[in-house]
Structures are given as structure tokens and as C-alpha cells.
Protein backbone atom coordinates (compact mmCIF):
# COMPACT_ATOMS: atom_id res chain seq x y z
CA UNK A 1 -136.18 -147.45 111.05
CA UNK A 2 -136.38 -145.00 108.04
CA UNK A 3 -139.37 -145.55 105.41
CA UNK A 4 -138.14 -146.90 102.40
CA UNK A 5 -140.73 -144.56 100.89
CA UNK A 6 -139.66 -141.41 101.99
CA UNK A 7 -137.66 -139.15 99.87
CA UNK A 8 -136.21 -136.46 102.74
CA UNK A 9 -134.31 -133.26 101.02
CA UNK A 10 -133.19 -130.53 103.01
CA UNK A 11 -133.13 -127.16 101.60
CA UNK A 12 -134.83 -126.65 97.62
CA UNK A 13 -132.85 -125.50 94.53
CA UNK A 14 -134.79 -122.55 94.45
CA UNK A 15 -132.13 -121.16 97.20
CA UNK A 16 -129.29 -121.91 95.90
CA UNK A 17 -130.38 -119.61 92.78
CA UNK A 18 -130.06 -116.16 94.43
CA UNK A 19 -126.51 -117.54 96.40
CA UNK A 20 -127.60 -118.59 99.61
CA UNK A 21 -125.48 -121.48 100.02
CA UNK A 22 -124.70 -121.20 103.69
CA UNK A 23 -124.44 -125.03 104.76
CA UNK A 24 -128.01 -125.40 107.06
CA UNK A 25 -127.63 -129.44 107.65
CA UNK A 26 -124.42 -131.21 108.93
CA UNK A 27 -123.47 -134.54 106.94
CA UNK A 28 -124.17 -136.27 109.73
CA UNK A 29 -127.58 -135.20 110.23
CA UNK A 30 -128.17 -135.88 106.87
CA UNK A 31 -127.27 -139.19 107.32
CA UNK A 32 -129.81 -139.76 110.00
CA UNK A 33 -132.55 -139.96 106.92
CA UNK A 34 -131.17 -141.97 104.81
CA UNK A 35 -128.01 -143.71 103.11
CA UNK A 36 -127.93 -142.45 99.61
CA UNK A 37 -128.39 -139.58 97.98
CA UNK A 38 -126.75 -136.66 96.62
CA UNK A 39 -126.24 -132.74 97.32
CA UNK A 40 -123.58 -130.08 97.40
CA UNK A 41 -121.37 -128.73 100.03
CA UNK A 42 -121.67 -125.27 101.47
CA UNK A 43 -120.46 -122.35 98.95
CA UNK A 44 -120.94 -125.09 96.62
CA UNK A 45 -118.18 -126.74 97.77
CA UNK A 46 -118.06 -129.87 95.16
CA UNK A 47 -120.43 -132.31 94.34
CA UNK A 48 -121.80 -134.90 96.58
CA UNK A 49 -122.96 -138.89 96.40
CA UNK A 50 -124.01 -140.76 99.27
CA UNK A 51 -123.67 -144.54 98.67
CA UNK A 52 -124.05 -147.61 100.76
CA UNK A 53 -123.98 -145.08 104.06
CA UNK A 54 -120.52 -143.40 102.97
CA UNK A 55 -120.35 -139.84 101.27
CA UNK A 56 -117.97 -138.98 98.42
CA UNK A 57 -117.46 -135.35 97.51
CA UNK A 58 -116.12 -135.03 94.05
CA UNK A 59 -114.00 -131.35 94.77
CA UNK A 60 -113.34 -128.74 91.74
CA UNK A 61 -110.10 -130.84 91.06
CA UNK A 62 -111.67 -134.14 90.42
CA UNK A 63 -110.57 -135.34 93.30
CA UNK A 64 -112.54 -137.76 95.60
CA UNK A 65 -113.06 -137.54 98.95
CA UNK A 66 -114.30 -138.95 102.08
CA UNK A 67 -116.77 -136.33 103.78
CA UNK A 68 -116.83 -135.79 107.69
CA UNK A 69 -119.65 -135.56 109.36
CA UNK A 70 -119.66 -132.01 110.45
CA UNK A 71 -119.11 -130.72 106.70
CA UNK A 72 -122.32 -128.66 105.93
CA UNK A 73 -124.71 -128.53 102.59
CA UNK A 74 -127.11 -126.03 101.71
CA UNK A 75 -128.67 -128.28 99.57
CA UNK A 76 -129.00 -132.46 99.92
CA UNK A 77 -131.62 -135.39 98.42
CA UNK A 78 -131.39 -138.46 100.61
CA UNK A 79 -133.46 -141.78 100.82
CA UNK A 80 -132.52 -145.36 102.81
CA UNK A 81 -131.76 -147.08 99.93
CA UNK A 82 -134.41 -150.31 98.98
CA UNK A 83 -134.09 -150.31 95.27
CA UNK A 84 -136.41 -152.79 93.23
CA UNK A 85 -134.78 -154.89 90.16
CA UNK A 86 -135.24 -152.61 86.97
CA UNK A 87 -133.88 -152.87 83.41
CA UNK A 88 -130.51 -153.52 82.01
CA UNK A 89 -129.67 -151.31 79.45
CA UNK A 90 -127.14 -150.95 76.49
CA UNK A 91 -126.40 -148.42 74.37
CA UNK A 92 -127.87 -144.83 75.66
CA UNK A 93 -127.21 -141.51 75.53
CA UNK A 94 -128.18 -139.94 78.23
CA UNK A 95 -131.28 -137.85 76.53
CA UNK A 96 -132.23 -141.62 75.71
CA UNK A 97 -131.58 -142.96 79.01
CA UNK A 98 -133.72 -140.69 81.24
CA UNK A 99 -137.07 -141.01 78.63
CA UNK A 100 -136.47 -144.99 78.96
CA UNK A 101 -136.38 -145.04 82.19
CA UNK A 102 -139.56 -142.38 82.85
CA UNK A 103 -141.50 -144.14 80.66
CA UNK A 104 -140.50 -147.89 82.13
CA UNK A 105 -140.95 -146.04 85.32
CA UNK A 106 -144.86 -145.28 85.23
CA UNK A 107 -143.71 -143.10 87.63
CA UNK A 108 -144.07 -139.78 85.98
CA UNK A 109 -146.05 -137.76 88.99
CA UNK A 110 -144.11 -138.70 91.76
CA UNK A 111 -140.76 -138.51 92.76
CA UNK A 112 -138.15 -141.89 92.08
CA UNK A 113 -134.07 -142.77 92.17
CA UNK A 114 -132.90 -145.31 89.54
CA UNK A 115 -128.90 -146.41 90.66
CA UNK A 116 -127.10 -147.77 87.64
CA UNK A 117 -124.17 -149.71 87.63
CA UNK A 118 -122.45 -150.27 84.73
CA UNK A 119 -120.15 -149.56 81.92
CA UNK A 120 -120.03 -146.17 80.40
CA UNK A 121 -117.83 -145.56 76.81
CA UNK A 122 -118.24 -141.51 77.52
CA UNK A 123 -119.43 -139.68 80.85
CA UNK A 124 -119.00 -136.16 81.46
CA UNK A 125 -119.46 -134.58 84.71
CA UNK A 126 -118.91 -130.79 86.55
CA UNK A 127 -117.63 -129.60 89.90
CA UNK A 128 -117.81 -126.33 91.40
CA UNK A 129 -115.40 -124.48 93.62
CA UNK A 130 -116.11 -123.51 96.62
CA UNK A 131 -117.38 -120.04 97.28
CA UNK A 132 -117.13 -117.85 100.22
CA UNK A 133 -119.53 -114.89 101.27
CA UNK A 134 -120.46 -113.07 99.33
CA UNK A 135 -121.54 -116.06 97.60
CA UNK A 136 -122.06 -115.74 93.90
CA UNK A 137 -125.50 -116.93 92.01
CA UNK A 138 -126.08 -120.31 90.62
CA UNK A 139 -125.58 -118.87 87.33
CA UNK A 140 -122.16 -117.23 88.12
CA UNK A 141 -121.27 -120.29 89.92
CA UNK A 142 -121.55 -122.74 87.32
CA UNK A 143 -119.76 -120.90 84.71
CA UNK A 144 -116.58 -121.19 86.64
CA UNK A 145 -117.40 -125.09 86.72
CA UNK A 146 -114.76 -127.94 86.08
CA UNK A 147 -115.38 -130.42 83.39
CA UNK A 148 -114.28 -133.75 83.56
CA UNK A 149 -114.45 -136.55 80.75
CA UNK A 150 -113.54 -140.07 80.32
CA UNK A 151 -113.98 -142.21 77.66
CA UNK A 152 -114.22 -145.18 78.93
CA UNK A 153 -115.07 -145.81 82.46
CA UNK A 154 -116.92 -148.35 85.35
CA UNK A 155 -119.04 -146.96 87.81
CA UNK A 156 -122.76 -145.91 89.27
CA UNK A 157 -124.90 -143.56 88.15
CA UNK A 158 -127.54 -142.07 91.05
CA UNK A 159 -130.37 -140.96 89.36
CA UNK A 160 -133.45 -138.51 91.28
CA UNK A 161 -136.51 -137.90 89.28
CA UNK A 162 -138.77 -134.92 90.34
CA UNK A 163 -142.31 -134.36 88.84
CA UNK A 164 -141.94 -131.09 86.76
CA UNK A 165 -144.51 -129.77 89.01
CA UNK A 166 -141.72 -129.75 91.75
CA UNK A 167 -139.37 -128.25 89.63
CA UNK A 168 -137.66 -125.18 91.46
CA UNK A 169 -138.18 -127.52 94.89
CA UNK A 170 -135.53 -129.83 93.05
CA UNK A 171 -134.85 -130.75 89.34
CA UNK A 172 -138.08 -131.24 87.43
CA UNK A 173 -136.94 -134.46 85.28
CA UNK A 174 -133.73 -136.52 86.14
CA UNK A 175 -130.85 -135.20 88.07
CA UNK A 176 -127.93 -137.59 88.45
CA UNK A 177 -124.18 -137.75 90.07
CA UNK A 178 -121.62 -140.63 89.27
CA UNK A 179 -119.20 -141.91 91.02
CA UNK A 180 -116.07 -144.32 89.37
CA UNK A 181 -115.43 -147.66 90.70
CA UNK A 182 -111.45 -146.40 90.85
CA UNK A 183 -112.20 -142.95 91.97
CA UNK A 184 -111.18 -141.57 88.87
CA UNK A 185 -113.90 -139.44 87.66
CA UNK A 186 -117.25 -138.07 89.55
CA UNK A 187 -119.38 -134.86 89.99
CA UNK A 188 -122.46 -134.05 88.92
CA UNK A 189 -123.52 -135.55 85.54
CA UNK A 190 -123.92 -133.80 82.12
CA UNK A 191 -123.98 -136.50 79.42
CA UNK A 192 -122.84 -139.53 79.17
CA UNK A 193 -123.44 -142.90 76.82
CA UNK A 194 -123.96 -146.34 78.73
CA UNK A 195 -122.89 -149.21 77.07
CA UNK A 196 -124.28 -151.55 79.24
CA UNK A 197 -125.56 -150.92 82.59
CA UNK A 198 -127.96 -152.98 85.43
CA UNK A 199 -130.71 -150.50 86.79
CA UNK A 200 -132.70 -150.64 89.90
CA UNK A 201 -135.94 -148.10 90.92
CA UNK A 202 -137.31 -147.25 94.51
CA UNK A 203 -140.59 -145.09 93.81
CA UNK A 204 -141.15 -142.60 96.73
CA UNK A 205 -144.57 -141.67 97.93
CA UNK A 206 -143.75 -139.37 100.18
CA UNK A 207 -141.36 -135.87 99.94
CA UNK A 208 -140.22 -134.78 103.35
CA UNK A 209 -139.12 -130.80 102.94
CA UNK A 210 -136.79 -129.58 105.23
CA UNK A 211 -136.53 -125.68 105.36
CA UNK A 212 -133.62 -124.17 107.14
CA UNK A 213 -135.74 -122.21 109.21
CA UNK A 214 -132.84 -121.05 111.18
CA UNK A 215 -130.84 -118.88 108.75
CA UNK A 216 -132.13 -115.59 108.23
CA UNK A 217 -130.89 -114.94 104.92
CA UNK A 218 -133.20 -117.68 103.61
CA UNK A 219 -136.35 -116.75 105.41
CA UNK A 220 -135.72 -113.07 104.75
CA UNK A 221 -135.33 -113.62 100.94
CA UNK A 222 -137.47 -112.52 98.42
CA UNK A 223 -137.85 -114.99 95.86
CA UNK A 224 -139.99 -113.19 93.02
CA UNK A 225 -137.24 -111.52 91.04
CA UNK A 226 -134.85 -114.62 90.66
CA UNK A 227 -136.09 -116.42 87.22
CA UNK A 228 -135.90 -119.43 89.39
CA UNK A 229 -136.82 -122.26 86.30
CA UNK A 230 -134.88 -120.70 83.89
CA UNK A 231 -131.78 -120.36 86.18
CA UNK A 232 -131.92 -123.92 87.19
CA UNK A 233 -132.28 -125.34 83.76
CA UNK A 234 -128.93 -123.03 82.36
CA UNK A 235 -126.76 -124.42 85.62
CA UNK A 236 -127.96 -128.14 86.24
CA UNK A 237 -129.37 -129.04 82.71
């Protein structure tokens, strides 16, 4: 049985940076460490949330999509889900959202997941095509993104929050993906306003790091000229 305090990630941000986005971790080893969580599929191949044990992949179309268990990631955050009661919250943006729920949190030097459920009068959220070798930066990436945008929809929000310190290892802050109740928007999140939303918290203890040992490109790379912070904060923020 998996330990609801364990926050297991495979791979770090810091690798995708450069473009080494070979998937290192099938779905369905993933899913032997949990049954949430989020990631991205190899080449960047969409954006990912795992909830209730099923994974969605929100493609470069908006589409949704069931995952199989042999598709790869470069790149995953996964925990078996135990969430605590929270907050309820109404009326957010999400700069407001993610200080509320930091400071609510006490939280602030380790890592946690808040999952909100809820209505949301504006989200806005990004997929990425998938890319194929050579594969493209995280910067160059992300400016061929797709934006989607809905003014009104239901749905959960899957929020990670990373100790700054960590920041490069995976978002330093909050780093969330939504999902629609009708499937009709998803993706990785870049604002939003909540009307009213019920929030749950699971506080981790423990970071498991998985390395993809195996790959060569990744344990042959040489990190120090890749502005690793300041790339991660013009893609994901």
C-alpha cells in the first residue's frame, strides 16, 4: 500500500528545459505510485491529469483523452490521493487563489496538492504539440502552445505546491492542470477566476525523485548553460 505521504515524481523540470523529452516512465508504471497527479507526454505530447486512478491527456486540439498504459512521459508528479477537508472558496483569481491557499496551508517548506472542485466564471489553460527528435526547448515549445478559454465552466482544479527551494526539481510555488466535468476544456492552467469552489489538502513529507538513469541523453547533459529558473518561469508561469 502506497504512503499517503509520499509525493513520487519521475524525471525534474530542469530536463525538459534543454529538450530532453524522451518518455523515461510508462503510464502504467506511473500508476504503480500513485492515483493522481499530473505530467506531460513524451515530445510534450499534451498535458496530463491523473484522477481517481484514470489519466486524461488534454492533446494540442483540446481534445480529451483516455491514456494507455504504455504511453510514455518525460516528466510526471503523482501521489495516492488522501486529501484532508480544506476551504471553500468564492471569488479568486488565480494570483489570489494560490497565496490563500499557501498561507491557509502552513505548508510553505514542504511540498502539498490542493484538488478543487468547483465552479469557475473564466479558466484558461495551454497544450503543447507533440514534438519529435530533435526535440525543441521548453521555451520554443511553449510558444507554439494552444490556448483554450471558457467562460463559464464546472470542473477540478489539481493543484502541486513545491518549496521555491525545489524550484528547477518542479515548479517552485503552485502548478495546476484542470480538467471539465463535460470534457470540454483542460490542459495545463494559466489563470482562471473561481466563483465558488470546495478545496481539499494532502501535505507530503516525503519527495521520492526518480531519475531516468537509463537514457543517456539525460545523464550525459550538461546542465550549467540552460538558465534553468528563468526558462521555467517564461513556459509554465
Amino acid at each position: 500500500m502506497n504512503n499517503k505521504n509520499i509525493l513520487y515524481q519521475h524525471g525534474t523540470l530542469a530536463l525538459l528545459v534543454p529538450g530532453l523529452l524522451e518518455g523515461t516512465i510508462t503510464m502504467g508504471e506511473l500508476f504503480s505510485h500513485g492515483d493522481t497527479g499530473i505530467g506531460t507526454g513524451q515530445g510534450l505530447d499534451g498535458e496530463l491529469i491523473m484522477l481517481d486512478g484514470v489519466p486524461y491527456q488534454i492533446d494540442s486540439t483540446g481534445t480529451v483523452n483516455l491514456v494507455k498504459d504504455d504511453f510514455t512521459l518525460p516528466f510526471a508528479t503523482t501521489h495516492s490521493a488522501s486529501f484532508n477537508e480544506f476551504s471553500d472558496f468564492n471569488n479568486l483569481d488565480m494570483s489570489s487563489f494560490e497565496q490563500t491557499i499557501i498561507e491557509k496551508s502552513n505548508s510553505q517548506n514542504t511540498f502539498f496538492s490542493v484538488i478543487t472542485k468547483g465552479e469557475f466564471s473564466k479558466m484558461k489553460t495551454r497544450a503543447v504539440a507533440k514534438s519529435n527528435k530533435p526535440y525543441p526547448t521548453l521555451v520554443q515549445t511553449a510558444k507554439e502552445q494552444s490556448i483554450f478559454e471558457s467562460d463559464r465552466v464546472s470542473g477540478t482544479l489539481l493543484t502541486y505546491y513545491s518549496p521555491e527551494v525545489f524550484h528547477g526539481v518542479a515548479v517552485g510555488g503552485c502548478h495546476s492542470h484542470f480538467l471539465a466535468d463535460d470534457h470540454s476544456i483542460g490542459g495545463h492552467v494559466l489563470d482562471f477566476q473561481l466563483e465558488h469552489g470546495k478545496s481539499e489538502i494532502q501535505v507530503f513529507d516525503t519527495l521520492e525523485q526518480h531519475l531516468p538513469i537509463n537514457n543517456s541523453e539525460y545523464m550525459n547533459h550538461n546542465f550549467d548553460n540552460d538558465s534553468i529558473g528563468s526558462a521555467i518561469d517564461e513556459a509554465e508561469k
